[in-house]
Protein backbone atom coordinates (compact mmCIF):
# COMPACT_ATOMS: atom_id res chain seq x y z
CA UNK A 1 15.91 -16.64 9.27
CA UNK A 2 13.27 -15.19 7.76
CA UNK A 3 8.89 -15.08 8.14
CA UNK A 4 6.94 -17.87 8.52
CA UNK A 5 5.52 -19.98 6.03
CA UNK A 6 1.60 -19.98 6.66
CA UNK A 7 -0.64 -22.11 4.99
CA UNK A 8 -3.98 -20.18 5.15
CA UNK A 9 -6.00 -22.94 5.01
CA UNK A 10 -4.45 -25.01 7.54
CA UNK A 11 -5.16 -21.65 9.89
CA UNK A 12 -7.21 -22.25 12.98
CA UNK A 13 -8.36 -20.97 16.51
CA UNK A 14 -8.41 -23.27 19.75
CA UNK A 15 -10.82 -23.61 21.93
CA UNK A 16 -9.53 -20.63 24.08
CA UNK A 17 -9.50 -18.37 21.13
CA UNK A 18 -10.96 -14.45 21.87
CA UNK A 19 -12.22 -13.78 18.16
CA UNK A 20 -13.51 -10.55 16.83
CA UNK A 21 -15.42 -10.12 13.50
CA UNK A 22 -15.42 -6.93 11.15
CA UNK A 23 -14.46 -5.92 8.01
CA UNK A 24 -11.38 -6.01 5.46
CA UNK A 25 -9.45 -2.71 4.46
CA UNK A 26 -7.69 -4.51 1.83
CA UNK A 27 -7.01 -7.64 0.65
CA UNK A 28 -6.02 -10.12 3.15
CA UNK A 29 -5.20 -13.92 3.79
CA UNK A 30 -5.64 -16.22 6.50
CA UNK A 31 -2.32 -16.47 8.86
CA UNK A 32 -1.72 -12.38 7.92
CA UNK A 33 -0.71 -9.63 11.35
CA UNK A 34 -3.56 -7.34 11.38
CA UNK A 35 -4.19 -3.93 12.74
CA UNK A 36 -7.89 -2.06 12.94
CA UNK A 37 -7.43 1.56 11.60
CA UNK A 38 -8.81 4.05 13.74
CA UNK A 39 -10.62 6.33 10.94
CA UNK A 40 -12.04 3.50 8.64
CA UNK A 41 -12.29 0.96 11.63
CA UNK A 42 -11.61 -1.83 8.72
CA UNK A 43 -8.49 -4.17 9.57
CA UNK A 44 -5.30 -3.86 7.67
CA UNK A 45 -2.00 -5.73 7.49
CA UNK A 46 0.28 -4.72 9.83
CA UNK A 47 3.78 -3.76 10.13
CA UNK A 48 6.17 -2.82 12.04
CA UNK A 49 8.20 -0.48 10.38
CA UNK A 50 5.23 1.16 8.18
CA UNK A 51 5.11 4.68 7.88
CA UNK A 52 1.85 4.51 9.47
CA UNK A 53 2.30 4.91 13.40
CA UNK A 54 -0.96 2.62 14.24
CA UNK A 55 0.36 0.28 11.29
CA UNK A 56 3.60 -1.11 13.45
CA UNK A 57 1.36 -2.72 16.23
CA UNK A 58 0.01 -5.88 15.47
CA UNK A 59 -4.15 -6.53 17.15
CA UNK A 60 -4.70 -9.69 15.49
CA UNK A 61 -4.15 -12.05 13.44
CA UNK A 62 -6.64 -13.19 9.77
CA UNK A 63 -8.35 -16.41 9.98
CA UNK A 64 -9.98 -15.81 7.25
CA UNK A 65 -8.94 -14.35 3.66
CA UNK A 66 -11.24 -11.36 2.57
CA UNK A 67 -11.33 -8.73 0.16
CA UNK A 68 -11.19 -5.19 0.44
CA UNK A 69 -14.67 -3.86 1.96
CA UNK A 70 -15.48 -7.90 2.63
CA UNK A 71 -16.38 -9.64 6.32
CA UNK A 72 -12.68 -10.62 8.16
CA UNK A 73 -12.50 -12.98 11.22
CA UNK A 74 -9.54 -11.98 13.66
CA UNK A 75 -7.53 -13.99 16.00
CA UNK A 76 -6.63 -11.80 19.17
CA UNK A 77 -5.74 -13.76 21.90
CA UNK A 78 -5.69 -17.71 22.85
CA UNK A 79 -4.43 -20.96 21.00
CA UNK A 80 -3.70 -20.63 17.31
CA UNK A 81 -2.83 -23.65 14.82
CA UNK A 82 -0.98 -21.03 12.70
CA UNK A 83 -0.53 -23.77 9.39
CA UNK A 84 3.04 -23.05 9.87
CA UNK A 85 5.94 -25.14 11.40
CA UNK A 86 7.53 -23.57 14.74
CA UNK A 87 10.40 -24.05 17.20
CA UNK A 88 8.93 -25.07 20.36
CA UNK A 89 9.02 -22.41 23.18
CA UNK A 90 10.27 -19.53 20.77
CA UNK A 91 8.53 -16.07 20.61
CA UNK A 92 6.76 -14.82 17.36
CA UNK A 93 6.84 -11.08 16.50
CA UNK A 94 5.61 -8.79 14.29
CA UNK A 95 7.84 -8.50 11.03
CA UNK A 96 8.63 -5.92 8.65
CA UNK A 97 6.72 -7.23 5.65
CA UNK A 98 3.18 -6.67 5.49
CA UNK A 99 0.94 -9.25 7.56
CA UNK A 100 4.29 -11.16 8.09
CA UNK A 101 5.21 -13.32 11.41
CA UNK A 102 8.63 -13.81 12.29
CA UNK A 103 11.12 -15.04 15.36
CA UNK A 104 12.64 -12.57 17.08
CA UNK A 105 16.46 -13.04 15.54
CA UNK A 106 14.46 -11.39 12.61
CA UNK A 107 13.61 -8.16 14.50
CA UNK A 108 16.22 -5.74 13.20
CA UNK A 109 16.72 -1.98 13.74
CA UNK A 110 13.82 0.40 12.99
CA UNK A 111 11.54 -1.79 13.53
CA UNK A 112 8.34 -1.36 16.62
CA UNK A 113 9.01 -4.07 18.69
CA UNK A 114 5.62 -6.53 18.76
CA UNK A 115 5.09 -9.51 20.35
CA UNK A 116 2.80 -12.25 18.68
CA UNK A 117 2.85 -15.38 21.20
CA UNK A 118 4.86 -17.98 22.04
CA UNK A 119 5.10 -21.36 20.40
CA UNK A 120 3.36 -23.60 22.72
CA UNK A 121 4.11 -27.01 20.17
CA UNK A 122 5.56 -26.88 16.33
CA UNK A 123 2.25 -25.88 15.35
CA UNK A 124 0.46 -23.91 18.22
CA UNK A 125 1.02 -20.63 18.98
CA UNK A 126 -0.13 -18.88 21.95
CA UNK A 127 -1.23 -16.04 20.91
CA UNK A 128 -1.06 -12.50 23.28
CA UNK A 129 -0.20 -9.40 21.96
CA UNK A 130 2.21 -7.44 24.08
CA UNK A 131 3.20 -4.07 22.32
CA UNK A 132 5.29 -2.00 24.63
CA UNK A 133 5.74 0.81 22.42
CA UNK A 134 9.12 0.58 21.94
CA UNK A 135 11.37 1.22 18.23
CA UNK A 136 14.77 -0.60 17.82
């Protein structure tokens, strides 16, 4: 398998949705993993084999697209129509490209282990970030 296939626009929060506002590090779209880096405090794609230690764990997710230096909307927690089709019941992690979301057969060696959410219908995702800290 390989990441899902997010339409940005199609990207939005539920009703339940914990939502925290800020500002872009670099360019990013709507659907994208994000982390918030601890010396800029700007968020930045995540993933989870970067070179960057606070770069492998996921604490959000876009819902809007934003430039570098621009205002960013982030998904942390709750319902999310993620504008992407899902299997029912599976769990979403954290994938080794950039900003990417993928199931966990994808999760492969070297990789920080990240959970997203779990698909609540084929377009929901219930989104809560468990990160135990742990490299397969």
């Amino acid at each position: 398998m390989a990441d899902i296939t997010i339409t940005a626009a199609n990207v939005v929060p539920g009703s339940n949705a914990v939502l925290e506002t800020g500002f872009a590090g670099e360019a990013l779209t709507a659907g994208k993993s994000v982390y918030k880096s601890s010396t800029t405090k700007k968020w930045m794609l995540a993933d989870s084999n970067s070179a960057t230690a606070e770069a492998k764990t996921a604490r959000g997710i876009a819902l809007t697209g934003s430039a570098a230096n621009q205002p960013v909307v982030v998904h942390k927690q709750g319902d999310l129509t993620i504008g992407a089709t899902l299997t029912l019941g599976a769990a979403y992690y954290l994938s080794d490209t950039a900003g990417g979301i993928c199931p966990v057969a994808d999760v492969g060696s070297g990789e920080n282990v990240c959970l997203l959410g779990i698909a609540k219908s084929t377009s929901v995702l219930a989104v809560e970030i468990i990160a135990p800290g742990v490299t397969i």
